[in-house]
N, C-alpha and C. Protein backbone atom coordinates (compact mmCIF):
# COMPACT_ATOMS: atom_id res chain seq x y z
N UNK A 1 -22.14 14.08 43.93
CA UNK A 1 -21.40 13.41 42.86
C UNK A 1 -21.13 14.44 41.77
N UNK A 2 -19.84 14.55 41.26
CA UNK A 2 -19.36 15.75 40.32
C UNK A 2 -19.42 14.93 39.40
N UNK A 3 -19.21 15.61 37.96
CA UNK A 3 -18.96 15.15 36.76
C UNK A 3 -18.10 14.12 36.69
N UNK A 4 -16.77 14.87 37.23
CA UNK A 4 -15.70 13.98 37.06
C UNK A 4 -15.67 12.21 38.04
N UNK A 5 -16.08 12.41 39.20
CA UNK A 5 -16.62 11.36 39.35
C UNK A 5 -17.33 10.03 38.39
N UNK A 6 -18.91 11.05 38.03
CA UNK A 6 -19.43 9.82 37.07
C UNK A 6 -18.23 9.78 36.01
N UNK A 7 -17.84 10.68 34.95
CA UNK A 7 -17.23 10.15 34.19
C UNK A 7 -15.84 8.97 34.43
N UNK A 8 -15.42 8.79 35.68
CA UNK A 8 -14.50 7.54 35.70
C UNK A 8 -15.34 5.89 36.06
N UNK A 9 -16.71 6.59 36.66
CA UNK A 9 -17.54 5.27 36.77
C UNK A 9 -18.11 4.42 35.11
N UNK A 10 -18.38 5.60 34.32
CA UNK A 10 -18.90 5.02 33.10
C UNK A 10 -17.17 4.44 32.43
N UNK A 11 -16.55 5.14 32.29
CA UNK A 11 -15.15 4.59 31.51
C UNK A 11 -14.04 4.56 31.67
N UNK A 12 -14.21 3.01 32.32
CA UNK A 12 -13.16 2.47 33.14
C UNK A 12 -11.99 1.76 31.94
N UNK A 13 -11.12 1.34 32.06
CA UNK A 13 -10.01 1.22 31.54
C UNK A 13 -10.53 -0.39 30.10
N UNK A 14 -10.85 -0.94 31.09
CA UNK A 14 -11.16 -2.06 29.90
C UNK A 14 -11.88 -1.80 28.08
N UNK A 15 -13.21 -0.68 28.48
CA UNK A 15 -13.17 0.25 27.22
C UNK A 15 -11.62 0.33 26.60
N UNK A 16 -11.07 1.06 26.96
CA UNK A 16 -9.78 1.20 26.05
C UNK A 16 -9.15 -0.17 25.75
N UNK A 17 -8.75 -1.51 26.42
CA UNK A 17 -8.50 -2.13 26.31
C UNK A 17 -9.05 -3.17 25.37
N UNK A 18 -10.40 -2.75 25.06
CA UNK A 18 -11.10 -3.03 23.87
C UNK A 18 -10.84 -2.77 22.81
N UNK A 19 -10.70 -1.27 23.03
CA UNK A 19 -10.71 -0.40 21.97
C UNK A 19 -9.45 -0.69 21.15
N UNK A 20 -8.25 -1.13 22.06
CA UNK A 20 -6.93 -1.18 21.37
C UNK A 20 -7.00 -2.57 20.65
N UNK A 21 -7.87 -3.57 20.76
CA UNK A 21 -7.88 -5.01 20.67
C UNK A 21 -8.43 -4.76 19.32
N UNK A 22 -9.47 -4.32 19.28
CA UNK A 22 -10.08 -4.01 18.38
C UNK A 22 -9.88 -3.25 16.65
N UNK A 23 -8.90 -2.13 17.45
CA UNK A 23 -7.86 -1.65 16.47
C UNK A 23 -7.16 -2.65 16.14
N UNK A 24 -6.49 -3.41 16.51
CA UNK A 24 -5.31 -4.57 16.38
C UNK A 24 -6.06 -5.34 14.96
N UNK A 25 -7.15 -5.79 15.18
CA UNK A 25 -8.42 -7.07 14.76
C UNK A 25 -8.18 -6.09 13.33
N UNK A 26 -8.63 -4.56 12.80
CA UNK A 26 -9.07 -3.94 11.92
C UNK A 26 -7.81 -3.54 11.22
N UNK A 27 -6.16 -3.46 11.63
CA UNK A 27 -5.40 -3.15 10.81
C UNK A 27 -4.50 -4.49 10.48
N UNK A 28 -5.29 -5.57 11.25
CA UNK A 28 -4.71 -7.06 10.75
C UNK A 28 -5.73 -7.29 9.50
N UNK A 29 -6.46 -6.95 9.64
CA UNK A 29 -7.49 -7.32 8.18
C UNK A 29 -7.29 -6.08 7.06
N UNK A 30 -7.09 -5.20 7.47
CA UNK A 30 -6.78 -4.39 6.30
C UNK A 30 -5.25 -4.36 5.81
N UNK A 31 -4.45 -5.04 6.72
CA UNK A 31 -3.26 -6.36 5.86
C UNK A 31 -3.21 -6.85 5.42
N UNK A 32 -3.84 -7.64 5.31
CA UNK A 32 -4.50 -8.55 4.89
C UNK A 32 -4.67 -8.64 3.35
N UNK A 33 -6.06 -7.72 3.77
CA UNK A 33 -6.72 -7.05 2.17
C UNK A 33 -5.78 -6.52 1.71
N UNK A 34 -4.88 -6.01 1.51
CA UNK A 34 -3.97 -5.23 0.70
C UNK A 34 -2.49 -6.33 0.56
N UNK A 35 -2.39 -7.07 1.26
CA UNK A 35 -1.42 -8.28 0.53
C UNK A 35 -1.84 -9.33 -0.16
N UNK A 36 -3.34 -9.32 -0.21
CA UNK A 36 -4.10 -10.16 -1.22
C UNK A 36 -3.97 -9.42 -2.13
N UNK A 37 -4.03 -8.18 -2.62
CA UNK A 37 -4.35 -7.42 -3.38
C UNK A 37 -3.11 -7.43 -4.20
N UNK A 38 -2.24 -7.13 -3.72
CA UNK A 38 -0.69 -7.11 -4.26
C UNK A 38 -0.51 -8.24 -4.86
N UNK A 39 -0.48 -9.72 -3.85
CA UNK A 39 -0.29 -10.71 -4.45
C UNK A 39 -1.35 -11.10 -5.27
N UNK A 40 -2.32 -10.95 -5.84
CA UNK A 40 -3.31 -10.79 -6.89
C UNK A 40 -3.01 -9.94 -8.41
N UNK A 41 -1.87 -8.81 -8.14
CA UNK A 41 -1.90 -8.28 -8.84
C UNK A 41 -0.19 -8.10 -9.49
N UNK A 42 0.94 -9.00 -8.45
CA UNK A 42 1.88 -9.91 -9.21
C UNK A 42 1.46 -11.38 -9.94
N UNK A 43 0.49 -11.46 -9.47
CA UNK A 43 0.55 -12.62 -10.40
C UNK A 43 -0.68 -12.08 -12.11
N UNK A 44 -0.98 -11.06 -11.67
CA UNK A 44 -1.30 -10.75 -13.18
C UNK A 44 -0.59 -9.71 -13.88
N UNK A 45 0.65 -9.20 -13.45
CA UNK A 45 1.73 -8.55 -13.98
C UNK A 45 1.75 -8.54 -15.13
N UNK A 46 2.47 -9.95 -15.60
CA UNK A 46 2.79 -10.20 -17.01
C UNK A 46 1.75 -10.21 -18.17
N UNK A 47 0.54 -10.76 -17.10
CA UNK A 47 -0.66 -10.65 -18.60
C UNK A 47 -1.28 -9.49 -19.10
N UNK A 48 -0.82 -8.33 -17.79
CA UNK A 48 -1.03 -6.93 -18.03
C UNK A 48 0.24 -6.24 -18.56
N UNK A 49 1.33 -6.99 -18.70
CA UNK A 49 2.65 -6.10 -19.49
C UNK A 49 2.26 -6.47 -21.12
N UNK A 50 1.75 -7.79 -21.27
CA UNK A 50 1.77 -8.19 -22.87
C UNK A 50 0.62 -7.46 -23.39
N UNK A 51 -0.77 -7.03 -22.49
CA UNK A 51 -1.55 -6.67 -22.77
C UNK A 51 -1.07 -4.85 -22.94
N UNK A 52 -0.48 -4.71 -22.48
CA UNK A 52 0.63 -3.25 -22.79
C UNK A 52 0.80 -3.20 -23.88
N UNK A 53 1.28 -3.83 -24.06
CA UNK A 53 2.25 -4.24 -25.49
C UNK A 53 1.41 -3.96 -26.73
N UNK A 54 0.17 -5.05 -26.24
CA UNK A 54 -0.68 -5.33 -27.61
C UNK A 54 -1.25 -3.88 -27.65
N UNK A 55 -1.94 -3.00 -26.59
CA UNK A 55 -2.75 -1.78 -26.56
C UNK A 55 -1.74 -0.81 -27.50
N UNK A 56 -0.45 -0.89 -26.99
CA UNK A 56 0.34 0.40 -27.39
C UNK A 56 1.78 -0.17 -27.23
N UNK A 57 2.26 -0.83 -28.18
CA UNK A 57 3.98 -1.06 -27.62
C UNK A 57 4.98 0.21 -27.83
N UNK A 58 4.49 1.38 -28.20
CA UNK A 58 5.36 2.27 -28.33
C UNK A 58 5.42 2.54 -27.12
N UNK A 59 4.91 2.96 -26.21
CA UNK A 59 4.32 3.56 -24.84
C UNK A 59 5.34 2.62 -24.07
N UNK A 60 5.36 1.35 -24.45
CA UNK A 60 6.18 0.24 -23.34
C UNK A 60 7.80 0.89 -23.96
N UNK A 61 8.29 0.91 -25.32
CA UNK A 61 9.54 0.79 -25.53
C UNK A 61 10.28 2.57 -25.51
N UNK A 62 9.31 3.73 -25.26
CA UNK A 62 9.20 5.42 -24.80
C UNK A 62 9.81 5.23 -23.34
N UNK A 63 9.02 4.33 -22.54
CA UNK A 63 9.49 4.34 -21.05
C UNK A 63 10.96 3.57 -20.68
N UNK A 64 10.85 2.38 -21.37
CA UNK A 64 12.72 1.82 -21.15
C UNK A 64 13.63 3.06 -22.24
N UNK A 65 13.39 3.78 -23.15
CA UNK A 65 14.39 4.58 -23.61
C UNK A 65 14.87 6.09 -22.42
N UNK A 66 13.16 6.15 -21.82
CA UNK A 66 13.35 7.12 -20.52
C UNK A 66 14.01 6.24 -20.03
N UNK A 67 14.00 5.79 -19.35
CA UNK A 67 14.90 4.86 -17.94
C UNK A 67 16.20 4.83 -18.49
N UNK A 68 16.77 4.27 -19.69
CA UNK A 68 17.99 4.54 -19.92
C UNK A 68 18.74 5.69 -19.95
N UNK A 69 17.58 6.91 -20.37
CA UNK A 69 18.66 8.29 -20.04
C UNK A 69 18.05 8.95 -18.37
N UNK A 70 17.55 8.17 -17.72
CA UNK A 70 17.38 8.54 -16.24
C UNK A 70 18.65 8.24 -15.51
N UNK A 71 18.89 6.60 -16.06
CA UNK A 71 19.85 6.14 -15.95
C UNK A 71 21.32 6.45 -16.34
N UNK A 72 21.68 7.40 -17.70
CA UNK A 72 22.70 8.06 -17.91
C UNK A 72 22.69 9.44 -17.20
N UNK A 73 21.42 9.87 -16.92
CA UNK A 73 21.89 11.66 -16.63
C UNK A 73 22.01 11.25 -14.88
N UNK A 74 20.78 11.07 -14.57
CA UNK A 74 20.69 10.86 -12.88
C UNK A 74 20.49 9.64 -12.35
N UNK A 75 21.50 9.15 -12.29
CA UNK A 75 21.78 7.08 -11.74
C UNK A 75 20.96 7.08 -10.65
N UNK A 76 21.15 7.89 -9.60
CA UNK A 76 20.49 7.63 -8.38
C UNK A 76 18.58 7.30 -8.63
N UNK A 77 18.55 8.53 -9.59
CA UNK A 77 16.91 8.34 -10.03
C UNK A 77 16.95 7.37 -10.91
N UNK A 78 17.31 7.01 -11.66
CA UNK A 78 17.15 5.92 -12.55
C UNK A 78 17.14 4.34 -11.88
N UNK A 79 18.00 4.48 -10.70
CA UNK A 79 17.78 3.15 -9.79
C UNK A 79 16.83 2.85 -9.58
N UNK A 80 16.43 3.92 -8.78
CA UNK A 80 14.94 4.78 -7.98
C UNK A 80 13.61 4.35 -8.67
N UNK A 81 13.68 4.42 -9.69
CA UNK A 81 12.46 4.67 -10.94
C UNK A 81 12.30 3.33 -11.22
N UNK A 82 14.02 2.64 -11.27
CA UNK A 82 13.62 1.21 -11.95
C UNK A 82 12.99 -0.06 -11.23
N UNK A 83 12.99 0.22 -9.74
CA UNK A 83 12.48 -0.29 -8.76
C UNK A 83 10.82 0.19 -8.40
């Protein structure tokens, strides 16, 4: 009995067929987690824009005066940016 022998007796195909199932199971949950996360963190958007505001409203009304000349010099970036 050679190596290569045992090694097709220990790992036969269903291993992998696990293995891919398994992967499937771990990047459906880490979907998951990260569209909870998102949608967790549109819905506290606004209480974190006013809370902007209150910390520093210069900082909020510096960035729409950028965006408007992103928007006059380079449109494409200024789309880009505003999205």
């Amino acid at each position: 009995m050679t190596y290569h022998d045992n090694f097709e007796k220990r790992y036969n195909s269903s291993n992998a067929i696990v293995g891919i199932l398994f992967m499937v199971v771990v990047l459906f949950i880490l979907f998951w987690l990260a569209k909870s996360v998102f949608t967790i963190l549109a819905w506290l958007a606004p209480a974190l824009f006013v809370a902007a505001l209150i910390i520093d409203y210069r900082s909020v009304l510096n960035y729409g005066k950028w965006l408007v000349n992103q928007l006059k010099n380079n449109t494409l970036n200024g789309i880009l940016f505003q999205y």
